[in-house]
PDB file of N, CA and C in Angstrom:
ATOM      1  N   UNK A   1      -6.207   9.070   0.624  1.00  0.00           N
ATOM      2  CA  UNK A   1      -5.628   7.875   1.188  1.00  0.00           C
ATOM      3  C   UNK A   1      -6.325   6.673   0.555  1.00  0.00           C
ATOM      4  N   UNK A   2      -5.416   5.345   0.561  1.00  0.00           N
ATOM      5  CA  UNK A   2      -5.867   4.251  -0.170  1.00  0.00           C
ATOM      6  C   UNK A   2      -5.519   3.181   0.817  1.00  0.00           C
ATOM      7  N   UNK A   3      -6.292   2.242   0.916  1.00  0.00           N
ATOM      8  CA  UNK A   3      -6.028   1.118   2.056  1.00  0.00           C
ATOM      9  C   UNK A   3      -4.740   0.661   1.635  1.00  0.00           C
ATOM     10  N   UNK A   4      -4.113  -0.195   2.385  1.00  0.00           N
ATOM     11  CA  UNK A   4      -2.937  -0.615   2.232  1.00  0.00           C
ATOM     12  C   UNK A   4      -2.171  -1.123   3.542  1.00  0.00           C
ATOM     13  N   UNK A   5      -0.933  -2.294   3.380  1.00  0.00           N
ATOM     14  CA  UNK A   5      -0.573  -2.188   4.471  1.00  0.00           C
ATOM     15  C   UNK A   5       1.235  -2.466   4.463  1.00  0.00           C
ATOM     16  N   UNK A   6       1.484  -2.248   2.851  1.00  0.00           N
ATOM     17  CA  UNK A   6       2.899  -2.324   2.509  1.00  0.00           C
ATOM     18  C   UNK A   6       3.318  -1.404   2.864  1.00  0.00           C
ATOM     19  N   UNK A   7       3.508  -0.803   4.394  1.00  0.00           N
ATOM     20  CA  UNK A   7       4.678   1.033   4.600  1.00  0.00           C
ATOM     21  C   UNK A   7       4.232   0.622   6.225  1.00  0.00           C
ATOM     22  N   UNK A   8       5.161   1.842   6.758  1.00  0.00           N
ATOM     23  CA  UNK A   8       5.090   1.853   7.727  1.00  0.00           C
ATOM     24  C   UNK A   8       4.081   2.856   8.548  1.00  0.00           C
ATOM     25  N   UNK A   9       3.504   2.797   9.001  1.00  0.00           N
ATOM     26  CA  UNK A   9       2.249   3.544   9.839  1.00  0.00           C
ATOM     27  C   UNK A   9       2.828   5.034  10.072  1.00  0.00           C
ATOM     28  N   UNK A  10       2.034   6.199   9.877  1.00  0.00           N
ATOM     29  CA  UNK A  10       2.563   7.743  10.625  1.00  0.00           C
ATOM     30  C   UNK A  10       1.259   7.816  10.130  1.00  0.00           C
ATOM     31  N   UNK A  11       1.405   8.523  11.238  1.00  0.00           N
ATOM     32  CA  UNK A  11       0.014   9.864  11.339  1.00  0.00           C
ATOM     33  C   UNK A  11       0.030  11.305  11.264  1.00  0.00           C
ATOM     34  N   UNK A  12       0.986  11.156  10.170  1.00  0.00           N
ATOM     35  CA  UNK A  12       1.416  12.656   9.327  1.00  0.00           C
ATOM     36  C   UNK A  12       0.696  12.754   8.518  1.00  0.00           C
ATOM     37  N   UNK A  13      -0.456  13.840   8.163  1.00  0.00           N
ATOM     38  CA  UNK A  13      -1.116  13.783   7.165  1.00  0.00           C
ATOM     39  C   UNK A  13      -0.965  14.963   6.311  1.00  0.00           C
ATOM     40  N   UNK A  14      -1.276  15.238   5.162  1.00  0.00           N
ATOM     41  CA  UNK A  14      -1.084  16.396   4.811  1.00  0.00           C
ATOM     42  C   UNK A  14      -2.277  15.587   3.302  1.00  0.00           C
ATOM     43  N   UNK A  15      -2.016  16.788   1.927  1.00  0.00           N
ATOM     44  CA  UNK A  15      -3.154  16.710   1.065  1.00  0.00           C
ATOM     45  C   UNK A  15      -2.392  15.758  -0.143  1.00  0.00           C
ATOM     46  N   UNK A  16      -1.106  15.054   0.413  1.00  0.00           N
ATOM     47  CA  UNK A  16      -0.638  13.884  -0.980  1.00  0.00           C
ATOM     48  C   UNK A  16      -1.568  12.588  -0.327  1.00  0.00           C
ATOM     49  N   UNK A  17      -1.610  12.277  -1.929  1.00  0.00           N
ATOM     50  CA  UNK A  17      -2.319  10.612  -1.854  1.00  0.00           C
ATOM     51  C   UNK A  17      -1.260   9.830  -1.344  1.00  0.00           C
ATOM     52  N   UNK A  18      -1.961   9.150  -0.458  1.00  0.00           N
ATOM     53  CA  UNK A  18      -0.961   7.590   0.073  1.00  0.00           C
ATOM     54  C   UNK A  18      -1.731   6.483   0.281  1.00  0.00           C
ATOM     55  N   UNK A  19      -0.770   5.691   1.080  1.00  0.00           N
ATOM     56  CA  UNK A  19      -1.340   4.239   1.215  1.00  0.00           C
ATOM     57  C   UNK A  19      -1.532   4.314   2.929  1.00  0.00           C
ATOM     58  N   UNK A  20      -2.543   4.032   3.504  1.00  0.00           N
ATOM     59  CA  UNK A  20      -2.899   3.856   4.616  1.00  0.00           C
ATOM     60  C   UNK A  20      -3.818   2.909   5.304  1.00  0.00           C
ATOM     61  N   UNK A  21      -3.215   2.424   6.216  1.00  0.00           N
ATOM     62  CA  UNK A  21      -4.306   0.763   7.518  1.00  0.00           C
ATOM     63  C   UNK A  21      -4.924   1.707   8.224  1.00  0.00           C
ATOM     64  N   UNK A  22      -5.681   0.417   8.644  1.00  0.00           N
ATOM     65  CA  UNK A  22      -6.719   1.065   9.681  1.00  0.00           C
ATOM     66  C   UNK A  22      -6.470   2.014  10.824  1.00  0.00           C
ATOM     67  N   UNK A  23      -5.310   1.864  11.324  1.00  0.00           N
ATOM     68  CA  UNK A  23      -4.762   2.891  12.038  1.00  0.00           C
ATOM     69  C   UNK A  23      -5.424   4.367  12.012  1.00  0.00           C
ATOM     70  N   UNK A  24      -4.086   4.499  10.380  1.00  0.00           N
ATOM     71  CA  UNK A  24      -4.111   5.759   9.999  1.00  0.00           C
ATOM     72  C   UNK A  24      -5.691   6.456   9.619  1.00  0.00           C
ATOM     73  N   UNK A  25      -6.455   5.269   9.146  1.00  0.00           N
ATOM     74  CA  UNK A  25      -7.950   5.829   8.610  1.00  0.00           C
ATOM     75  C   UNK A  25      -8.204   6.498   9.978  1.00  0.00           C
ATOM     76  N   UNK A  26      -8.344   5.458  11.432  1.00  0.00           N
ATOM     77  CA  UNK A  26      -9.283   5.708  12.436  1.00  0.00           C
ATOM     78  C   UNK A  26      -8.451   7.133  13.147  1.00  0.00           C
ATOM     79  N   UNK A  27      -7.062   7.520  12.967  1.00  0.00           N
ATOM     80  CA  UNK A  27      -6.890   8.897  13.567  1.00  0.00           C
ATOM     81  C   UNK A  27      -6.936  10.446  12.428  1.00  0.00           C
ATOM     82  N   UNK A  28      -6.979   9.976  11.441  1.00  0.00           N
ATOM     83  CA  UNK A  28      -7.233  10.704  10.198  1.00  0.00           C
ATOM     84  C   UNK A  28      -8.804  11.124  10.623  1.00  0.00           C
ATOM     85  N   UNK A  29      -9.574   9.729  10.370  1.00  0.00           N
ATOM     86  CA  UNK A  29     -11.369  10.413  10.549  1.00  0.00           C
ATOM     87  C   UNK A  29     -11.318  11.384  11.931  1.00  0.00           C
ATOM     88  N   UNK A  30     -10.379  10.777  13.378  1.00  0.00           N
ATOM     89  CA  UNK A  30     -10.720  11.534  14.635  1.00  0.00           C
ATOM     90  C   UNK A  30     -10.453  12.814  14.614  1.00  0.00           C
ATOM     91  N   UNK A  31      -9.488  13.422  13.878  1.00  0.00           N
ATOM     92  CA  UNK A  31      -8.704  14.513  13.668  1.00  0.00           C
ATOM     93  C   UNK A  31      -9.756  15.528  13.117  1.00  0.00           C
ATOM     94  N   UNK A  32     -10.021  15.207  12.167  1.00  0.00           N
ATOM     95  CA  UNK A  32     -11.017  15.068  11.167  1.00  0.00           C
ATOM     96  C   UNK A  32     -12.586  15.817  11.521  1.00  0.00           C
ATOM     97  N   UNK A  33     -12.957  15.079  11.940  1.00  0.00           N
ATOM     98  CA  UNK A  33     -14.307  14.914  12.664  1.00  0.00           C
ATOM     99  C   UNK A  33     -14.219  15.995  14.179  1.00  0.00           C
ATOM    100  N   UNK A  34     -13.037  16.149  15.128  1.00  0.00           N
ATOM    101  CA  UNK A  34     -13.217  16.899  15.929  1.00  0.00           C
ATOM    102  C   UNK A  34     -12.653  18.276  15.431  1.00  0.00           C
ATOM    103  N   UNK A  35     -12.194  18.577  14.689  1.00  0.00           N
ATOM    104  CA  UNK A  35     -12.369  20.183  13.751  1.00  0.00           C
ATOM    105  C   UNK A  35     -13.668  20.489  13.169  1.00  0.00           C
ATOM    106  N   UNK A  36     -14.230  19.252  12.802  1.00  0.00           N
ATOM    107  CA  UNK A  36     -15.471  19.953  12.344  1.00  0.00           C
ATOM    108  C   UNK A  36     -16.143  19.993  13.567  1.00  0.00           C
ATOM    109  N   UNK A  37     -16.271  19.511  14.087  1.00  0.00           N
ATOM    110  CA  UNK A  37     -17.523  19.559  15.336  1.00  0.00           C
ATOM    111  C   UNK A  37     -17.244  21.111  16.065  1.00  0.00           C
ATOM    112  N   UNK A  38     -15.767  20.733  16.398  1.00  0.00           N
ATOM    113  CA  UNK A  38     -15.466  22.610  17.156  1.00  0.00           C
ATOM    114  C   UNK A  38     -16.238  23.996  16.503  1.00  0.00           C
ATOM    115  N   UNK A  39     -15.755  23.647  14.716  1.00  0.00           N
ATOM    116  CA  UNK A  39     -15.981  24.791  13.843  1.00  0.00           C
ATOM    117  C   UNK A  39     -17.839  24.815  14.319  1.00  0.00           C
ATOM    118  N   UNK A  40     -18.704  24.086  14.006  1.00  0.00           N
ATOM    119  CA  UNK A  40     -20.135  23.928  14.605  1.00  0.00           C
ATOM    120  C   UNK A  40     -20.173  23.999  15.673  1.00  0.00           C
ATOM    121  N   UNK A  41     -19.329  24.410  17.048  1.00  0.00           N
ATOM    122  CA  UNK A  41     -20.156  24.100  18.043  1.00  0.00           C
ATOM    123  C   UNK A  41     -20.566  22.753  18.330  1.00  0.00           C
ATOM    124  N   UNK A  42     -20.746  21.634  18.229  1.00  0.00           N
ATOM    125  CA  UNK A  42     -21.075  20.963  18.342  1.00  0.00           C
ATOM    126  C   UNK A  42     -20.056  19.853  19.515  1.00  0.00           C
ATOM    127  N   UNK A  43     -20.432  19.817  20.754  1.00  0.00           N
ATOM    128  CA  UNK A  43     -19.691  19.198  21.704  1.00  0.00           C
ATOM    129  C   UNK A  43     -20.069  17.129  21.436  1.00  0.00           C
ATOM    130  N   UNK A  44     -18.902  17.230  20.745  1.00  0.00           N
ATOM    131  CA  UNK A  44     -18.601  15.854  20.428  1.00  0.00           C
ATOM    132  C   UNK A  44     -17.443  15.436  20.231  1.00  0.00           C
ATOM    133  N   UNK A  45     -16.530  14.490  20.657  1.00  0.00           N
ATOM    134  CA  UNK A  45     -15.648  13.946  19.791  1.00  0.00           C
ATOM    135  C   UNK A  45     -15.275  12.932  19.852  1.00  0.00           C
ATOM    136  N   UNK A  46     -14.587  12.523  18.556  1.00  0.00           N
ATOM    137  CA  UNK A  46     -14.304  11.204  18.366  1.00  0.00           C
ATOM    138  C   UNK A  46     -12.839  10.147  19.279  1.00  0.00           C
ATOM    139  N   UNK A  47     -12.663   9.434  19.367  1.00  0.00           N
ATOM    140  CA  UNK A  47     -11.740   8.181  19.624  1.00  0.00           C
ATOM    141  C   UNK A  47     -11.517   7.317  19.463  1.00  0.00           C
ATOM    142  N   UNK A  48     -10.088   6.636  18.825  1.00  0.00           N
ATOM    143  CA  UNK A  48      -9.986   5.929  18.205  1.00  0.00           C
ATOM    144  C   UNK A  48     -10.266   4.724  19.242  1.00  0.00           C
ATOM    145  N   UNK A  49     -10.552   3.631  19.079  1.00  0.00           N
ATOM    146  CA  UNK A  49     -11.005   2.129  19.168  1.00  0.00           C
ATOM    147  C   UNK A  49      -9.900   1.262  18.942  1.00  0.00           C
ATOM    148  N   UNK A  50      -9.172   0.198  19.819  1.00  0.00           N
ATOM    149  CA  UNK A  50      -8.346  -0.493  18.817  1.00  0.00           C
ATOM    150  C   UNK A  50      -9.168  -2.060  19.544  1.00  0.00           C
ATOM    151  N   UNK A  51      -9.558  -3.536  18.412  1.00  0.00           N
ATOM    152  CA  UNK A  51      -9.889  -4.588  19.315  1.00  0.00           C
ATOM    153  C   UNK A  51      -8.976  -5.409  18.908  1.00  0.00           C
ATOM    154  N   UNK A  52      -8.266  -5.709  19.276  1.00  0.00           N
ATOM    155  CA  UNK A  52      -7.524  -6.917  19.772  1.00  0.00           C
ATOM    156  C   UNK A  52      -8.020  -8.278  18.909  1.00  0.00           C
ATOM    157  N   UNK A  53      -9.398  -8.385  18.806  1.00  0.00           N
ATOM    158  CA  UNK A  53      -9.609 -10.124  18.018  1.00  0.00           C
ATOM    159  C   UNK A  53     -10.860  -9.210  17.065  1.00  0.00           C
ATOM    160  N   UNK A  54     -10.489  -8.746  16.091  1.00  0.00           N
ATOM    161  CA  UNK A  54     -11.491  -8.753  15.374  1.00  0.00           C
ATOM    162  C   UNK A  54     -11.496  -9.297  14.301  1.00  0.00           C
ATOM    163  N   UNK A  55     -13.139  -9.239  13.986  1.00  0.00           N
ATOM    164  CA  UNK A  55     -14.184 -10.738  13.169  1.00  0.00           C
ATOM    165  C   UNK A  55     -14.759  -9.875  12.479  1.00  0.00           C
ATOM    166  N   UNK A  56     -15.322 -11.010  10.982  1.00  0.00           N
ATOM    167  CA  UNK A  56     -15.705 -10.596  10.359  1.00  0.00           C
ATOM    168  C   UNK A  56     -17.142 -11.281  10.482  1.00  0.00           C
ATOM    169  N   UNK A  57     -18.408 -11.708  10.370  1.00  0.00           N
ATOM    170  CA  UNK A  57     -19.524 -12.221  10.393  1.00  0.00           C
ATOM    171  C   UNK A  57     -19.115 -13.445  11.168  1.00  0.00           C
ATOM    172  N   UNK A  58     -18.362 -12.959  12.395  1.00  0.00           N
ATOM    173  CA  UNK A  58     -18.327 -13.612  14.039  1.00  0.00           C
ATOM    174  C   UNK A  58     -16.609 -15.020  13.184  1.00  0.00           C
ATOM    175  N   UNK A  59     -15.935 -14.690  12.375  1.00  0.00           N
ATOM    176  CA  UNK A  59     -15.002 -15.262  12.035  1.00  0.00           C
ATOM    177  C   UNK A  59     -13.941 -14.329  11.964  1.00  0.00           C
ATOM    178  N   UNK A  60     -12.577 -15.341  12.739  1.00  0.00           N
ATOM    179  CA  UNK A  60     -11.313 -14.173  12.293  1.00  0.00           C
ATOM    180  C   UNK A  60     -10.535 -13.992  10.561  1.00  0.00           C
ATOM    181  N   UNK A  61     -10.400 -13.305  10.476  1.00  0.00           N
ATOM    182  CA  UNK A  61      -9.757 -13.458   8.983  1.00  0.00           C
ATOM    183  C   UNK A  61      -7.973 -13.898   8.624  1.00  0.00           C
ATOM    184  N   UNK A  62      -8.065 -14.835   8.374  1.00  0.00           N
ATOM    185  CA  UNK A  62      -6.576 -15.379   8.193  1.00  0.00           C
ATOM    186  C   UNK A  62      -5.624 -14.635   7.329  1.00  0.00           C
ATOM    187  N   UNK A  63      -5.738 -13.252   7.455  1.00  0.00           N
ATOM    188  CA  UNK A  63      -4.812 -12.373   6.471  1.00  0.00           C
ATOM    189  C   UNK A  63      -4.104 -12.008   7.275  1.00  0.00           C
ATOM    190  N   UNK A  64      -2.798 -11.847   7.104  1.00  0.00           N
ATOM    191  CA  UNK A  64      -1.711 -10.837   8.054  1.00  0.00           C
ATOM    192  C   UNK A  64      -2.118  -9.048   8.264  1.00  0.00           C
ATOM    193  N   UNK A  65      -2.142  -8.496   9.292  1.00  0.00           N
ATOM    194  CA  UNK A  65      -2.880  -7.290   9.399  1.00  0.00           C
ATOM    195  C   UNK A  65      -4.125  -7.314   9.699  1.00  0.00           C
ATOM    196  N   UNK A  66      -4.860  -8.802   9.582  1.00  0.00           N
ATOM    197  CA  UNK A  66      -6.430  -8.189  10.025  1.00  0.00           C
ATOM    198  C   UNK A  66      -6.538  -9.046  11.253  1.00  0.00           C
ATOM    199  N   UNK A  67      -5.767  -9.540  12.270  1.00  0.00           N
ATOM    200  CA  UNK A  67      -5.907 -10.138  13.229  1.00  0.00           C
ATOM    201  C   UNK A  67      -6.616  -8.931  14.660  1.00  0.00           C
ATOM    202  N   UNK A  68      -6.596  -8.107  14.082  1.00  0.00           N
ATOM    203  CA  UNK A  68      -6.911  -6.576  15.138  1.00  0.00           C
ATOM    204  C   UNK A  68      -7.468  -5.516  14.297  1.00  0.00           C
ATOM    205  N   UNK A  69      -8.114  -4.554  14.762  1.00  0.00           N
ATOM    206  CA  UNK A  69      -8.221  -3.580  13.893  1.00  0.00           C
ATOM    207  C   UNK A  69      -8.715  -2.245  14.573  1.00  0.00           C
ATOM    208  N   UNK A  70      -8.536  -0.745  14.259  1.00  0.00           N
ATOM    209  CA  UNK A  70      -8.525   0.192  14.552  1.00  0.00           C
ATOM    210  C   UNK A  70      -9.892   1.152  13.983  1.00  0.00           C
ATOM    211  N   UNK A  71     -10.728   1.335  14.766  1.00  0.00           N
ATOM    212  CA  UNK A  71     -12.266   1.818  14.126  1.00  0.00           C
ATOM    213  C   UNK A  71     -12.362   3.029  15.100  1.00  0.00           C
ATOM    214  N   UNK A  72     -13.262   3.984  15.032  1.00  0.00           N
ATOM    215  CA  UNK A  72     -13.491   5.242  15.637  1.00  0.00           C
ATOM    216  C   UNK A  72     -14.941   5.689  16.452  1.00  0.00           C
ATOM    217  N   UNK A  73     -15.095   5.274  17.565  1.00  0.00           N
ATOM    218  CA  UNK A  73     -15.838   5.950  18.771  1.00  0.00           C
ATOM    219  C   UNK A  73     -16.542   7.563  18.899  1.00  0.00           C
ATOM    220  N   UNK A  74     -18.038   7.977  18.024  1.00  0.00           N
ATOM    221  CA  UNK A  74     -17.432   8.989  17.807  1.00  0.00           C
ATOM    222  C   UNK A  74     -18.886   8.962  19.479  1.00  0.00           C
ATOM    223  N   UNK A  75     -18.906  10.029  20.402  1.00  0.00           N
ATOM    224  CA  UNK A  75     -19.628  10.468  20.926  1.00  0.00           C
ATOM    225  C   UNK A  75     -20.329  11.734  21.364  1.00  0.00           C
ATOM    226  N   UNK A  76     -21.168  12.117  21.145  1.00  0.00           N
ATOM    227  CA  UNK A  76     -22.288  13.467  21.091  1.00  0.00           C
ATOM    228  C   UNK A  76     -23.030  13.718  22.333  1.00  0.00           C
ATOM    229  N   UNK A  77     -22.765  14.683  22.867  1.00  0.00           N
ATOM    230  CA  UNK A  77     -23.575  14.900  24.109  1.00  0.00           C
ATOM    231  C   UNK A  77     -24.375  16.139  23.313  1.00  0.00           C
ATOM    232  N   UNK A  78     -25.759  16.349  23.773  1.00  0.00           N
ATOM    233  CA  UNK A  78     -26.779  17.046  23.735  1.00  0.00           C
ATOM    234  C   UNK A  78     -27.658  17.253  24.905  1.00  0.00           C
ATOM    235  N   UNK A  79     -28.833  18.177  25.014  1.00  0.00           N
ATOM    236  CA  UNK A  79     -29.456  18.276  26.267  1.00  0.00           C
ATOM    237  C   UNK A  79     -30.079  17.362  26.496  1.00  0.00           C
ATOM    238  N   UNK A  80     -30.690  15.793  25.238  1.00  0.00           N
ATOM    239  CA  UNK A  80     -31.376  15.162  25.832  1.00  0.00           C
ATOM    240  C   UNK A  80     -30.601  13.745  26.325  1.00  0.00           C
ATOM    241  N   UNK A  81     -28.824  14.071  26.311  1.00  0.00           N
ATOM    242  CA  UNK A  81     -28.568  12.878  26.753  1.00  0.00           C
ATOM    243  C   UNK A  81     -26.773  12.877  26.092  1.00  0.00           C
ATOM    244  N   UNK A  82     -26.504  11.302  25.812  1.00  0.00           N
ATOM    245  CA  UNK A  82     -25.304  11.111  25.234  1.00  0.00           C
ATOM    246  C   UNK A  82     -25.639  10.009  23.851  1.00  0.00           C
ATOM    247  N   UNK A  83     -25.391  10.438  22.369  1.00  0.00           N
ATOM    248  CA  UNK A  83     -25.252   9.444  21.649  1.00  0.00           C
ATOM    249  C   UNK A  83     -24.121   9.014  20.948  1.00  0.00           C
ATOM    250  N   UNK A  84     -23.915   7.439  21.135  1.00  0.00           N
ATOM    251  CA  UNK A  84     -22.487   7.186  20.431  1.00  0.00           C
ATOM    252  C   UNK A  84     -22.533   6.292  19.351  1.00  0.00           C
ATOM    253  N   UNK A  85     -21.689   6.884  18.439  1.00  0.00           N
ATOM    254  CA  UNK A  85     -21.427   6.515  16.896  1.00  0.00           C
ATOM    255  C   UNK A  85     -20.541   5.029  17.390  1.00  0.00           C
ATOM    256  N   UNK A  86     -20.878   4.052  16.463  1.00  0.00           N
ATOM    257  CA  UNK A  86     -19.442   3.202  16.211  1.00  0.00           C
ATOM    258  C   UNK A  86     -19.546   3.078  14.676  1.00  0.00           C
ATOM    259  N   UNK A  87     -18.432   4.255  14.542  1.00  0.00           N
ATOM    260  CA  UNK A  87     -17.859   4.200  12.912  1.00  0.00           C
ATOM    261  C   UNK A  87     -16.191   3.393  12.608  1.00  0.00           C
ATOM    262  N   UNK A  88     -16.122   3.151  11.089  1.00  0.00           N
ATOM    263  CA  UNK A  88     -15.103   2.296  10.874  1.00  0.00           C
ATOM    264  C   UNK A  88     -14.675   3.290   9.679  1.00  0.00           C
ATOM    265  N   UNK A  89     -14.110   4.157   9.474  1.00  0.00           N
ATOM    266  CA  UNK A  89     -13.487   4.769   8.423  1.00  0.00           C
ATOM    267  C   UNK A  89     -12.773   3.911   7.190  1.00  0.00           C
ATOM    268  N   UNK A  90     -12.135   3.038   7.501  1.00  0.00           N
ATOM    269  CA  UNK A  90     -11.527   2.419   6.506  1.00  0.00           C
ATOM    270  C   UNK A  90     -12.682   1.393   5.781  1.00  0.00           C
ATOM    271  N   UNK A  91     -14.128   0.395   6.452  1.00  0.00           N
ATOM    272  CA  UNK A  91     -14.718   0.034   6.034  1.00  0.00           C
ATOM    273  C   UNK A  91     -15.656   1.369   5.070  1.00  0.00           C
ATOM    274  N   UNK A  92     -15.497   1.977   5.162  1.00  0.00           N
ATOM    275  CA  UNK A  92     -16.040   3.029   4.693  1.00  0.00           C
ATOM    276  C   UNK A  92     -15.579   3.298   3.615  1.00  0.00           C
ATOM    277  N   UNK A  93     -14.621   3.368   3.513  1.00  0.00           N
ATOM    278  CA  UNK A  93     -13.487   4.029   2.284  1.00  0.00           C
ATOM    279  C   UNK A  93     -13.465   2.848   1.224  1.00  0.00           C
ATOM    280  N   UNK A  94     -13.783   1.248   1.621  1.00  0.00           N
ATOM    281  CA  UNK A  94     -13.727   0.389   0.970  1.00  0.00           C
ATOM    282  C   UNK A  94     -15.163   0.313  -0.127  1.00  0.00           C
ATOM    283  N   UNK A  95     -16.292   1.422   0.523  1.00  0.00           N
ATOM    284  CA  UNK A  95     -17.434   0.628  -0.077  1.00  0.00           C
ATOM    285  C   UNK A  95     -18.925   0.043   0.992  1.00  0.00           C
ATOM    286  N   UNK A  96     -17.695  -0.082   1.970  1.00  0.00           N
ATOM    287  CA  UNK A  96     -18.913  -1.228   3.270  1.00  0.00           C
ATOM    288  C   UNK A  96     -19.742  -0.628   4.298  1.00  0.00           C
ATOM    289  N   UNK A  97     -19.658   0.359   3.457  1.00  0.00           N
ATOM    290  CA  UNK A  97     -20.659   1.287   4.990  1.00  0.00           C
ATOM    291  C   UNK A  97     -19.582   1.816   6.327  1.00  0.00           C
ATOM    292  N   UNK A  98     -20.412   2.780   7.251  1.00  0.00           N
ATOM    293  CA  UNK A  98     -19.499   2.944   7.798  1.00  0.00           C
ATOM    294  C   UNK A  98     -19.796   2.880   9.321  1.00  0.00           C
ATOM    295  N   UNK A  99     -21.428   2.190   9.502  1.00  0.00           N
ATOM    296  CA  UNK A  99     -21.550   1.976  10.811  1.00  0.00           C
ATOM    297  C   UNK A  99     -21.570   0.307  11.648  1.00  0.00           C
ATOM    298  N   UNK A 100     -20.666   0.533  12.362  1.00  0.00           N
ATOM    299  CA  UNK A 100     -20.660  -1.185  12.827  1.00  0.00           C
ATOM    300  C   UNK A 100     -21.122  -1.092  14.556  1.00  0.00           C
ATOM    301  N   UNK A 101     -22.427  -0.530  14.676  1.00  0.00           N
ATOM    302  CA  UNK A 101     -22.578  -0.598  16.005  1.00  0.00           C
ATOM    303  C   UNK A 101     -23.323  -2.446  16.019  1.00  0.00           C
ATOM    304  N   UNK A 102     -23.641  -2.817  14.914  1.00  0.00           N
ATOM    305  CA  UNK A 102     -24.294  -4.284  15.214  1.00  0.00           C
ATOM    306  C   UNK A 102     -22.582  -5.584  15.442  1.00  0.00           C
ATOM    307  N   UNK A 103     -21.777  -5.244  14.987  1.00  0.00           N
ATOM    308  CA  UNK A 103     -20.942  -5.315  15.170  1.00  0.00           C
ATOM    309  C   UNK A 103     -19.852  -5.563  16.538  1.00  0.00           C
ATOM    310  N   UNK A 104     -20.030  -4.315  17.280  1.00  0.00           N
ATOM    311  CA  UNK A 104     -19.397  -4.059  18.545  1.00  0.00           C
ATOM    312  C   UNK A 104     -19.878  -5.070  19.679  1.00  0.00           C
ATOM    313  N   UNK A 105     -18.584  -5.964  20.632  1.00  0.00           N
ATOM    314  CA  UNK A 105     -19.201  -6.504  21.463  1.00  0.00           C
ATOM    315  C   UNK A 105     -18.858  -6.088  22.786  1.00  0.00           C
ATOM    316  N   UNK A 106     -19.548  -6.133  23.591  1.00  0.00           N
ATOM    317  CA  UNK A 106     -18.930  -5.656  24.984  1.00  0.00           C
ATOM    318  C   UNK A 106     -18.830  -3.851  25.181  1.00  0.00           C
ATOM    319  N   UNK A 107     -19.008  -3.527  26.228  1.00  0.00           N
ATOM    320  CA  UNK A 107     -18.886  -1.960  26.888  1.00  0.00           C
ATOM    321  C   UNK A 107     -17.460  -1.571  25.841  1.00  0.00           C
ATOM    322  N   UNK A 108     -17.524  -0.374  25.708  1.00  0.00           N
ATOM    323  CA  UNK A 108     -16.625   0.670  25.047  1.00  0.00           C
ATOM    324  C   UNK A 108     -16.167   1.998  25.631  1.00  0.00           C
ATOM    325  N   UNK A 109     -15.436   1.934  26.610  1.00  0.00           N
ATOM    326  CA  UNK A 109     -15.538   2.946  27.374  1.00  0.00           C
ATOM    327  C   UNK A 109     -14.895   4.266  26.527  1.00  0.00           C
ATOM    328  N   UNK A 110     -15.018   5.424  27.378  1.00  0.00           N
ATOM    329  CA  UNK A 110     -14.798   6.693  27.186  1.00  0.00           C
ATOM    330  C   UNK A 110     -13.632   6.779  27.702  1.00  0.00           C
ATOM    331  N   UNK A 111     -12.346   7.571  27.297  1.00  0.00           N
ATOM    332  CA  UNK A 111     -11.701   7.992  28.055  1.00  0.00           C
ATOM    333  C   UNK A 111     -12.037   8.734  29.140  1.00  0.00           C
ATOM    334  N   UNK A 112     -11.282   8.704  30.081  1.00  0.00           N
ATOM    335  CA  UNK A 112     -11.639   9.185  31.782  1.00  0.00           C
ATOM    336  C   UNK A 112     -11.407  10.937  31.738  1.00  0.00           C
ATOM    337  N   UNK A 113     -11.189  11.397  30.774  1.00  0.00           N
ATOM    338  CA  UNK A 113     -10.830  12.845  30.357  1.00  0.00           C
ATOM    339  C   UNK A 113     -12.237  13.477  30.086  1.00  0.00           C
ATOM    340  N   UNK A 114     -12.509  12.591  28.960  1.00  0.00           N
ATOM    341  CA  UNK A 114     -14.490  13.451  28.791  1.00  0.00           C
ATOM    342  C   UNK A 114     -15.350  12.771  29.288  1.00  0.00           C
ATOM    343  N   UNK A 115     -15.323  12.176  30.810  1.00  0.00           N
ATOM    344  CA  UNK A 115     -16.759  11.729  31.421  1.00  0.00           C
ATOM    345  C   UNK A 115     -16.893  12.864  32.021  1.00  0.00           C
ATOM    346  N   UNK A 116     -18.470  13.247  32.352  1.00  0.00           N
ATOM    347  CA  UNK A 116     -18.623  14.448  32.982  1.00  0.00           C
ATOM    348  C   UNK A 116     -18.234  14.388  34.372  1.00  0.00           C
TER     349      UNK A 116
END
């Protein structure tokens, strides 16, 4: 997949190259990421994030498409607790790293499905 935002959004994936927004990155990585965790054992999984006003170094970006954006929640329970990822797949794919917990403002809740 290649950033992009000329097509219309699906979250059909399969192994052809395409053009894909943040959307598609943040349910691609969730998909993604909770197969591997199952295959390990590993009780974690991810969720997609969508914010409504997102900024770039606390500014909005005047491009069409980046008035919002779609990033991925990943969370890990272990015996000594709960740790949560805030990853951005598509900043990732660009080059920019892929953790924006300095980033995130305000509580991020869990869906009401995996609180214990």
């Amino acid at each position: 997949m290649h950033f992009g935002l000329g097509h219309r959004t699906s979250l059909a994936f399969d192994e052809t190259e395409r053009e894909g927004n943040c959307i598609e990155y943040a349910h691609l990585f969730g998909t993604v990421f909770e197969r591997a965790a199952a295959r390990v054992h590993l009780d974690a999984r991810a969720f997609v994030v969508h914010s409504d006003d997102a900024r770039v170094v606390g500014g909005k970006l005047g491009l069409p498409g980046f008035g919002d954006h779609d990033w991925s929640l990943v969370v890990v329970r272990t015996a000594a607790g709960e740790r949560r990822l805030f990853v951005d797949p598509t900043l990732y794919d660009a080059g920019l790293g892929w953790d924006i917990a300095g980033s995130v403002r305000g509580d991020v809740p869990v869906p009401a499905a995996y609180l214990p």
